[in-house]
N, C-alpha and C. Protein backbone atom coordinates (compact mmCIF):
# COMPACT_ATOMS: atom_id res chain seq x y z
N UNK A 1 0.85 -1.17 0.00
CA UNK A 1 0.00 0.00 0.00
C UNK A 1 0.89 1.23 0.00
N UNK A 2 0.66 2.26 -0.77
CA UNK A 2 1.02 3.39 -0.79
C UNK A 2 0.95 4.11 0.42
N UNK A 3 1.62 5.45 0.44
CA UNK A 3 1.80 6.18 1.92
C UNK A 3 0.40 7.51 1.47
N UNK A 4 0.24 7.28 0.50
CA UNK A 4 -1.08 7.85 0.64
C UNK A 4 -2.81 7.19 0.51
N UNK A 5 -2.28 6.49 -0.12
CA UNK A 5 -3.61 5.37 -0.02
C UNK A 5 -3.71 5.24 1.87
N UNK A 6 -2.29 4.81 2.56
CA UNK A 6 -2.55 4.20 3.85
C UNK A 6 -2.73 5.67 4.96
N UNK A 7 -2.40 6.70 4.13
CA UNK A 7 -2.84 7.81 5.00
C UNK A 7 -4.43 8.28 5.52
N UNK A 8 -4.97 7.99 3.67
CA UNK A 8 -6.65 8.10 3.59
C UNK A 8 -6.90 6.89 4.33
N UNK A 9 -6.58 5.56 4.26
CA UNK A 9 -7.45 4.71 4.85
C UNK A 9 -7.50 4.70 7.06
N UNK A 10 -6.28 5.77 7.05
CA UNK A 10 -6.18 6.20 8.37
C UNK A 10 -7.81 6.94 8.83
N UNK A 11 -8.11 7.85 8.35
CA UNK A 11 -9.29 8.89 8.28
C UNK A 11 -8.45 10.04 8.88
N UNK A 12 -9.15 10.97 8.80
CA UNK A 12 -8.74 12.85 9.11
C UNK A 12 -8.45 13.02 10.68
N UNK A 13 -9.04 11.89 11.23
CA UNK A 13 -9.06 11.91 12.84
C UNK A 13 -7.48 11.05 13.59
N UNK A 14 -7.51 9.93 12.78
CA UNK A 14 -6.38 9.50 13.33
C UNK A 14 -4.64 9.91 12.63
N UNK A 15 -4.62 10.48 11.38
CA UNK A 15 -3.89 11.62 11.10
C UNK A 15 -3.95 12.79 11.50
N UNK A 16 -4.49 13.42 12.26
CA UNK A 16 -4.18 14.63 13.40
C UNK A 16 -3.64 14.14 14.52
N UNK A 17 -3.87 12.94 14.63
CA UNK A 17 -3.87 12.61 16.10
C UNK A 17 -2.08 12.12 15.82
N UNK A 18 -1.71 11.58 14.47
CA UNK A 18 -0.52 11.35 14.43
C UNK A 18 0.36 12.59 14.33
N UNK A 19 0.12 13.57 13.62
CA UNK A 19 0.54 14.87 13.20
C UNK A 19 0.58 16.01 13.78
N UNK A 20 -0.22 16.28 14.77
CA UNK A 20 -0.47 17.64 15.90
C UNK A 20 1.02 17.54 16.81
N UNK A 21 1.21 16.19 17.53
CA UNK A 21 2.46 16.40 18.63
C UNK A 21 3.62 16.66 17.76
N UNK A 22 3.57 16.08 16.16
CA UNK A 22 4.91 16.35 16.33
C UNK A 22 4.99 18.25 15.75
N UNK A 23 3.81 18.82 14.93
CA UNK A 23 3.92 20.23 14.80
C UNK A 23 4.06 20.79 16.01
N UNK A 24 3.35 20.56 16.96
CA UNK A 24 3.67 20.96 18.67
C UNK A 24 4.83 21.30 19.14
N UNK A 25 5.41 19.52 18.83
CA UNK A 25 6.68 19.53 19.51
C UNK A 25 7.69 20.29 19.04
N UNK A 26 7.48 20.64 17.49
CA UNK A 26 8.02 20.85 16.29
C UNK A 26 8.36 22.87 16.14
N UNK A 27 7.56 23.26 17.13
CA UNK A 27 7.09 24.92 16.64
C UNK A 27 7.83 25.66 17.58
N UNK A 28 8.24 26.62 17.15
CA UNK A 28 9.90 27.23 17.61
C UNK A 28 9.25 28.36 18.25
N UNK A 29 9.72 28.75 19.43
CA UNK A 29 9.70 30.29 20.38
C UNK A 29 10.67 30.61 20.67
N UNK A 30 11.21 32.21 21.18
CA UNK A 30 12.07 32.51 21.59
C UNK A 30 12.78 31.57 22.30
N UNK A 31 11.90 30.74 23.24
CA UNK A 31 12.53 30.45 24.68
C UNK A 31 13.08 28.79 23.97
N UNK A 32 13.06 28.19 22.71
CA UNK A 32 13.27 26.77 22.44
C UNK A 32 14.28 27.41 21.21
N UNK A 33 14.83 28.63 20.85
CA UNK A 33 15.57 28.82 19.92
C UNK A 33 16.96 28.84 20.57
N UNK A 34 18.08 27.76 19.55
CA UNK A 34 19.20 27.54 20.33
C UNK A 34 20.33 28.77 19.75
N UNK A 35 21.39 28.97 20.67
CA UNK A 35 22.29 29.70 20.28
C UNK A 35 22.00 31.28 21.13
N UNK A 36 21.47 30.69 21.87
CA UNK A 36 20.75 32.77 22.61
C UNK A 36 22.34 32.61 23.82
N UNK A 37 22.67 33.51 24.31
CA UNK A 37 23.94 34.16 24.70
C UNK A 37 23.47 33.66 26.55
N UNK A 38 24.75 33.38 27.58
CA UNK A 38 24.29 32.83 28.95
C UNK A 38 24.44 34.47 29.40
N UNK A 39 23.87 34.11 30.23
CA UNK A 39 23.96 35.89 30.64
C UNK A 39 25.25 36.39 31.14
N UNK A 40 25.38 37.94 31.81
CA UNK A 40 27.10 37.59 31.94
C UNK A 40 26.42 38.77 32.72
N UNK A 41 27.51 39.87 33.51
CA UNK A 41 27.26 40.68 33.89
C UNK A 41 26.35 40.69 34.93
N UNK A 42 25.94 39.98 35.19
CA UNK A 42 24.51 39.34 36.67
C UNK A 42 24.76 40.26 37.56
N UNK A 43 23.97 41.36 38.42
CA UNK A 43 24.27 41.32 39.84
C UNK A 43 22.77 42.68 40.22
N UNK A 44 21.77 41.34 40.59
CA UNK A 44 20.53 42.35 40.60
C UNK A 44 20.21 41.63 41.96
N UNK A 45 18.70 42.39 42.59
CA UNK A 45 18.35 41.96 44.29
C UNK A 45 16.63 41.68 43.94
N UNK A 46 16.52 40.51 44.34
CA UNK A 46 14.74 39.91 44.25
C UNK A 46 14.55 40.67 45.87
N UNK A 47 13.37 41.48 45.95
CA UNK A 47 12.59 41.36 46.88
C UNK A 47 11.83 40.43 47.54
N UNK A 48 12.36 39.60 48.53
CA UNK A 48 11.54 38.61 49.21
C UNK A 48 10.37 38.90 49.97
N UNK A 49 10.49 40.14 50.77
CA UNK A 49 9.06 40.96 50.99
C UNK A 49 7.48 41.08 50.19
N UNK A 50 8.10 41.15 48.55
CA UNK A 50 7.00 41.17 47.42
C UNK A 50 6.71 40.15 46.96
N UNK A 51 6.13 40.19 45.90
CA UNK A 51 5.42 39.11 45.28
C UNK A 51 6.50 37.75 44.98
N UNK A 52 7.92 38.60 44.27
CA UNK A 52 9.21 37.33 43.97
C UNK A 52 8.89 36.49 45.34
N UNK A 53 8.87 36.94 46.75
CA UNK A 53 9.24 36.28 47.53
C UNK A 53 8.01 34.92 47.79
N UNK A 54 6.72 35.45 47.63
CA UNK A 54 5.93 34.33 47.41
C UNK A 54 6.05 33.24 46.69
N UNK A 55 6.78 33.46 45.74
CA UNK A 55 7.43 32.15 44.23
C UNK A 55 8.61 31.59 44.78
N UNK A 56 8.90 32.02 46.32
CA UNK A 56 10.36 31.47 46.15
C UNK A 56 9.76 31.45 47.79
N UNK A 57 9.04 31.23 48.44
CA UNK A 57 8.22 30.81 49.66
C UNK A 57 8.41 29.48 50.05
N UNK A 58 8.38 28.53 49.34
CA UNK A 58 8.73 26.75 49.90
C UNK A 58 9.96 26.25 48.76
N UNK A 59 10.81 25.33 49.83
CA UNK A 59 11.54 24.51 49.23
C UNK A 59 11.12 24.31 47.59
N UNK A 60 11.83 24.24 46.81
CA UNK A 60 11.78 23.86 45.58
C UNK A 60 11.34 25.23 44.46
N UNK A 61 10.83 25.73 44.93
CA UNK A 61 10.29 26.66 44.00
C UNK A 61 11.68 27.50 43.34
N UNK A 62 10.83 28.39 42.45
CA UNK A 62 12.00 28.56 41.67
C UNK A 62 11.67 30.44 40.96
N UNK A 63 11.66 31.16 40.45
CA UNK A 63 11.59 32.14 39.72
C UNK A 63 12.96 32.45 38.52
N UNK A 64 12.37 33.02 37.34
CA UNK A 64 13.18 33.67 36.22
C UNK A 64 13.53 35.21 36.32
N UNK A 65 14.30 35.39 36.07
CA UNK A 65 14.70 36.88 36.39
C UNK A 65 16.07 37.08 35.50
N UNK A 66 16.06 37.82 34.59
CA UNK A 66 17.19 38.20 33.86
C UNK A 66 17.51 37.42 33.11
N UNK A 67 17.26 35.71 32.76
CA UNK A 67 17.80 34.85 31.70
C UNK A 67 18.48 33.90 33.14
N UNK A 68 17.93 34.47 34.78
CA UNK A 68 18.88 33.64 35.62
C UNK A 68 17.64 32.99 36.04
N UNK A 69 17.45 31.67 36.38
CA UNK A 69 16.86 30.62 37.76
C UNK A 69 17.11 31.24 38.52
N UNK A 70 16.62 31.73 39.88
CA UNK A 70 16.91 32.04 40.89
C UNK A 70 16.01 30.75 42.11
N UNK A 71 16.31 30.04 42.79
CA UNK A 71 15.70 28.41 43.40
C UNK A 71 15.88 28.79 44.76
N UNK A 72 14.82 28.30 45.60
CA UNK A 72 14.71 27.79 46.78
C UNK A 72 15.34 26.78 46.87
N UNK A 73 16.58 25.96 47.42
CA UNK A 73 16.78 24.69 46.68
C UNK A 73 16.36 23.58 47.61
N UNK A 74 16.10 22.46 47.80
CA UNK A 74 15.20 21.55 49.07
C UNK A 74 15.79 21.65 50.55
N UNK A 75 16.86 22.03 50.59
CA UNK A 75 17.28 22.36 52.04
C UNK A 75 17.60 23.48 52.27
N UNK A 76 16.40 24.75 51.62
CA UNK A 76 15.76 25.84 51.87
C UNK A 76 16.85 27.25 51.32
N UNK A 77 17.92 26.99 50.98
CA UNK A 77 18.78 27.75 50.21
C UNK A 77 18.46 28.41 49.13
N UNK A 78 19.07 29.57 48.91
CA UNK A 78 18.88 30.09 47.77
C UNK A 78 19.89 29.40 46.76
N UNK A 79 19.94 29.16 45.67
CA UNK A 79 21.00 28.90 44.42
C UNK A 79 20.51 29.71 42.68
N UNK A 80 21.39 29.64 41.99
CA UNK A 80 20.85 30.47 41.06
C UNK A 80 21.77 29.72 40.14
N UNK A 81 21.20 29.61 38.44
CA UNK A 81 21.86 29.10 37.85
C UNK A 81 21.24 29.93 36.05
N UNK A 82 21.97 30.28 35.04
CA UNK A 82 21.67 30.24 33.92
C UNK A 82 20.62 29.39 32.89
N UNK A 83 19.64 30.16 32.86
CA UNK A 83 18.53 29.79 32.40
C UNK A 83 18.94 29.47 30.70
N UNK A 84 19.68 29.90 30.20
CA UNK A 84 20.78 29.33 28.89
C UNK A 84 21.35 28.13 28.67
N UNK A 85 20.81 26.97 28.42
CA UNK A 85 21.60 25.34 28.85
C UNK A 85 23.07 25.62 28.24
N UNK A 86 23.78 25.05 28.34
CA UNK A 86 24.95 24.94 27.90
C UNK A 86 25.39 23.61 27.55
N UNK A 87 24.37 22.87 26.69
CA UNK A 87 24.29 21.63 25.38
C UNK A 87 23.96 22.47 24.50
N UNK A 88 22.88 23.69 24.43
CA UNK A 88 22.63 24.10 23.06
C UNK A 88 22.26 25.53 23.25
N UNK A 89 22.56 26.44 24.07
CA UNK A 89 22.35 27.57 24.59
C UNK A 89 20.49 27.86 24.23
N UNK A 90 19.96 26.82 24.41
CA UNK A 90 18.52 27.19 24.88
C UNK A 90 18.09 27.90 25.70
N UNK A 91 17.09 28.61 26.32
CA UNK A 91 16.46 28.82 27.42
C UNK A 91 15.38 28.06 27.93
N UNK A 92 16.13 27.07 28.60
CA UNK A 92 15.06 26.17 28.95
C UNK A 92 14.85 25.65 30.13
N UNK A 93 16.22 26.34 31.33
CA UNK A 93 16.55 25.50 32.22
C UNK A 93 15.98 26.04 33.58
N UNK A 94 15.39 25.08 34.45
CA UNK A 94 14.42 25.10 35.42
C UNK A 94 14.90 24.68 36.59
N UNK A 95 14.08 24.77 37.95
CA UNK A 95 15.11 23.99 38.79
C UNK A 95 13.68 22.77 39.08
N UNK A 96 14.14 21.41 39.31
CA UNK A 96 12.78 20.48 39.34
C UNK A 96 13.57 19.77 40.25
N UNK A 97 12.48 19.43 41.68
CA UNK A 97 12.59 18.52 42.57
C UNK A 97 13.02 16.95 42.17
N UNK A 98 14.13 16.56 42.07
CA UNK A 98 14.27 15.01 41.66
C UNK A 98 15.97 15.39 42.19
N UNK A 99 16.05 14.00 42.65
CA UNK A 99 17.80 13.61 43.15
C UNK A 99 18.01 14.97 43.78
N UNK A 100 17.47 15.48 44.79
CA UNK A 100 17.49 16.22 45.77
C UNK A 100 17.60 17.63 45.19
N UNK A 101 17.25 18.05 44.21
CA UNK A 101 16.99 19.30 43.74
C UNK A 101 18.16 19.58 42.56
N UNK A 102 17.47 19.42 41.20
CA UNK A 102 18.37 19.90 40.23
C UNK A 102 18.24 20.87 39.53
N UNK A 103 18.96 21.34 37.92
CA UNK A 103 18.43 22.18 37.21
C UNK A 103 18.27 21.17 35.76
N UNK A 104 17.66 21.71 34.90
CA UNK A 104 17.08 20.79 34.23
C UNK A 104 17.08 21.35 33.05
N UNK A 105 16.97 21.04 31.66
CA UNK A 105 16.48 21.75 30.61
C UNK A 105 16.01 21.16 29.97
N UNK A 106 14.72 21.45 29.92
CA UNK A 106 13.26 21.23 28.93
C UNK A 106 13.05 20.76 27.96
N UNK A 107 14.21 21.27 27.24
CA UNK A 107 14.15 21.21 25.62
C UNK A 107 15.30 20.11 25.36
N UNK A 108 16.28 19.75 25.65
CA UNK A 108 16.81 18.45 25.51
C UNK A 108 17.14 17.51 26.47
N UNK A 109 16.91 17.88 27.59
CA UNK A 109 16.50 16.97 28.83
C UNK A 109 18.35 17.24 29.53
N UNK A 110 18.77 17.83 29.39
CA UNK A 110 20.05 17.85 30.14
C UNK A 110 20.00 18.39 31.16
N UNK A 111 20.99 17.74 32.77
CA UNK A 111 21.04 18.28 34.04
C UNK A 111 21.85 18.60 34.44
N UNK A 112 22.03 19.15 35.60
CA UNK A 112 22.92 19.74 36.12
C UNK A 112 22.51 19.50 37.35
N UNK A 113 23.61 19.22 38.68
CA UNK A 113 23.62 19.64 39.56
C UNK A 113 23.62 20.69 40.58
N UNK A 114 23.61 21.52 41.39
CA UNK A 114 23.66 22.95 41.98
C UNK A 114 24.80 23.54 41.60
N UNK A 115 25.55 22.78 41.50
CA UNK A 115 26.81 23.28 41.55
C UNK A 115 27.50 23.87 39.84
N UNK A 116 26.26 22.92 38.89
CA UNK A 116 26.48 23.51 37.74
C UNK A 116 27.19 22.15 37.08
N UNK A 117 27.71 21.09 37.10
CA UNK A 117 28.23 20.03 36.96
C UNK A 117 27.48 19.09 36.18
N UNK A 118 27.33 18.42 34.77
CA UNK A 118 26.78 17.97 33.96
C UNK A 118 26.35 16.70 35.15
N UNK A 119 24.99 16.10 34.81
CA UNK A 119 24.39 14.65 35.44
C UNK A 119 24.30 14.17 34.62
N UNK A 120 23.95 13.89 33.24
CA UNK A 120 23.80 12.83 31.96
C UNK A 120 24.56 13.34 30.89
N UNK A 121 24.94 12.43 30.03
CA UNK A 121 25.71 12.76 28.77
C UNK A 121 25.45 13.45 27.90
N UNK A 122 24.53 14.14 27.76
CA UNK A 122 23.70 15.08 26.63
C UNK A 122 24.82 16.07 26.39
N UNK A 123 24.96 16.69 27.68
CA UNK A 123 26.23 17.77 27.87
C UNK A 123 27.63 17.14 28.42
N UNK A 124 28.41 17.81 28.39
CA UNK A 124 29.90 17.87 29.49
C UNK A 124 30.10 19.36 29.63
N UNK A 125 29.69 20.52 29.22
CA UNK A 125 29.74 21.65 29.32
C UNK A 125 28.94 22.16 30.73
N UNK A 126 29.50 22.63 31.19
CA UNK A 126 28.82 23.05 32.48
C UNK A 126 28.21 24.07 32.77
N UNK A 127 26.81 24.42 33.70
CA UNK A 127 26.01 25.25 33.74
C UNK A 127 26.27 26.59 34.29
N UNK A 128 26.18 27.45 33.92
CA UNK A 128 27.01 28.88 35.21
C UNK A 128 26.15 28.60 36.14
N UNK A 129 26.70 29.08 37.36
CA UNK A 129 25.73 29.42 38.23
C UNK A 129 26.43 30.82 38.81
N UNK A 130 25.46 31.45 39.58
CA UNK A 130 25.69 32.45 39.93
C UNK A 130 25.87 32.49 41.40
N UNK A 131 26.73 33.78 41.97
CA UNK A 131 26.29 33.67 43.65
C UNK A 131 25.04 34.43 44.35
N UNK A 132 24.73 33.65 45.67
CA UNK A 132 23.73 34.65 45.63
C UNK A 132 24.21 34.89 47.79
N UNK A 133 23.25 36.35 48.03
CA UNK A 133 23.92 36.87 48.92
C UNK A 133 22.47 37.33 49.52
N UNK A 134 21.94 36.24 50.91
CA UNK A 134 20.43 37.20 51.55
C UNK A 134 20.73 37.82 52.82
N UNK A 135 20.74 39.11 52.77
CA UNK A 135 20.28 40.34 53.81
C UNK A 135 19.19 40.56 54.13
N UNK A 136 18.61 40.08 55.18
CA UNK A 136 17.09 40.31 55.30
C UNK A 136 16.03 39.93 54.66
N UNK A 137 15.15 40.66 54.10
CA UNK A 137 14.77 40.15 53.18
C UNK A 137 14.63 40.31 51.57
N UNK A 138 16.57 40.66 51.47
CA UNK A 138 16.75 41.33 50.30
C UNK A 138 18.04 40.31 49.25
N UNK A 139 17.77 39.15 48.56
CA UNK A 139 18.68 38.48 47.79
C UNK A 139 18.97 39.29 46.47
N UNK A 140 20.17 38.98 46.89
CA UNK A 140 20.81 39.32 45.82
C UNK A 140 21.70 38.58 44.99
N UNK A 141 21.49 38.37 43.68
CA UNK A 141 21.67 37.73 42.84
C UNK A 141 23.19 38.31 41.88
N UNK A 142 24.42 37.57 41.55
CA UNK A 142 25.92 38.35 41.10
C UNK A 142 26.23 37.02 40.38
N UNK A 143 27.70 38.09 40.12
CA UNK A 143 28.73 36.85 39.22
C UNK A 143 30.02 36.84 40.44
């Protein structure tokens, strides 16, 4: 059978159903376009008093700010890491509760540890991270 004969004998329903994830998966945004620059120059202060501080209120949570992660990390620390992977300079990278708090990136599944240190082979290039410095209730985020 032909690849179009066996397409029609699919019907219109089960060819969307084959075809939608991969246009999905397939459709480019700023934040999945590779080659965007890691940030450099870092050295700004989240208000923990305001609203940032509610997003960054329990273990794990996390906020974006500047192209940086800024993380609660599970044993209640602040850490901060480049939201720029460094397998494909995406912006994709998150911090997600697993193996005691990592950073992660979305778009080709590569990790990092806190410390910025590749966890799977995708990468060997390592993640920046940044320092971070809390006064009260005023973090501040540097290189």
């Amino acid at each position: 059978m032909e690849r179009k004969a066996f397409l029609r004998s699919l019907g219109a329903g089960a060819a969307f159903a084959l075809v939608f994830p991969c246009v999905q998966g397939c459709s480019s945004d700023s934040d999945g376009e590779p080659g965007q620059e890691v940030p450099t120059g870092i050295d700004f202060t989240v208000d923990l008093s305001g609203p940032d501080g509610l997003s960054l209120e329990n273990n794990g949570d996390f906020i974006i700010r500047n192209d940086v992660v800024v993380a609660r990390n599970l044993q209640g620390e602040f850490v901060a890491a480049s939201r720029i992977c460094s397998h494909e300079q995406n912006a994709g990278v998150s911090f997600v509760e697993i193996q005691g708090g990592i950073f992660e990136c979305e778009v080709h599944g590569s990790r990092f540890d806190q410390n910025g240190a590749p966890l799977n082979s995708i990468t060997q290039n390592p993640l920046k991270i940044f320092n971070t410095d809390l006064q009260g209730d005023l973090l501040r985020v540097f290189e």
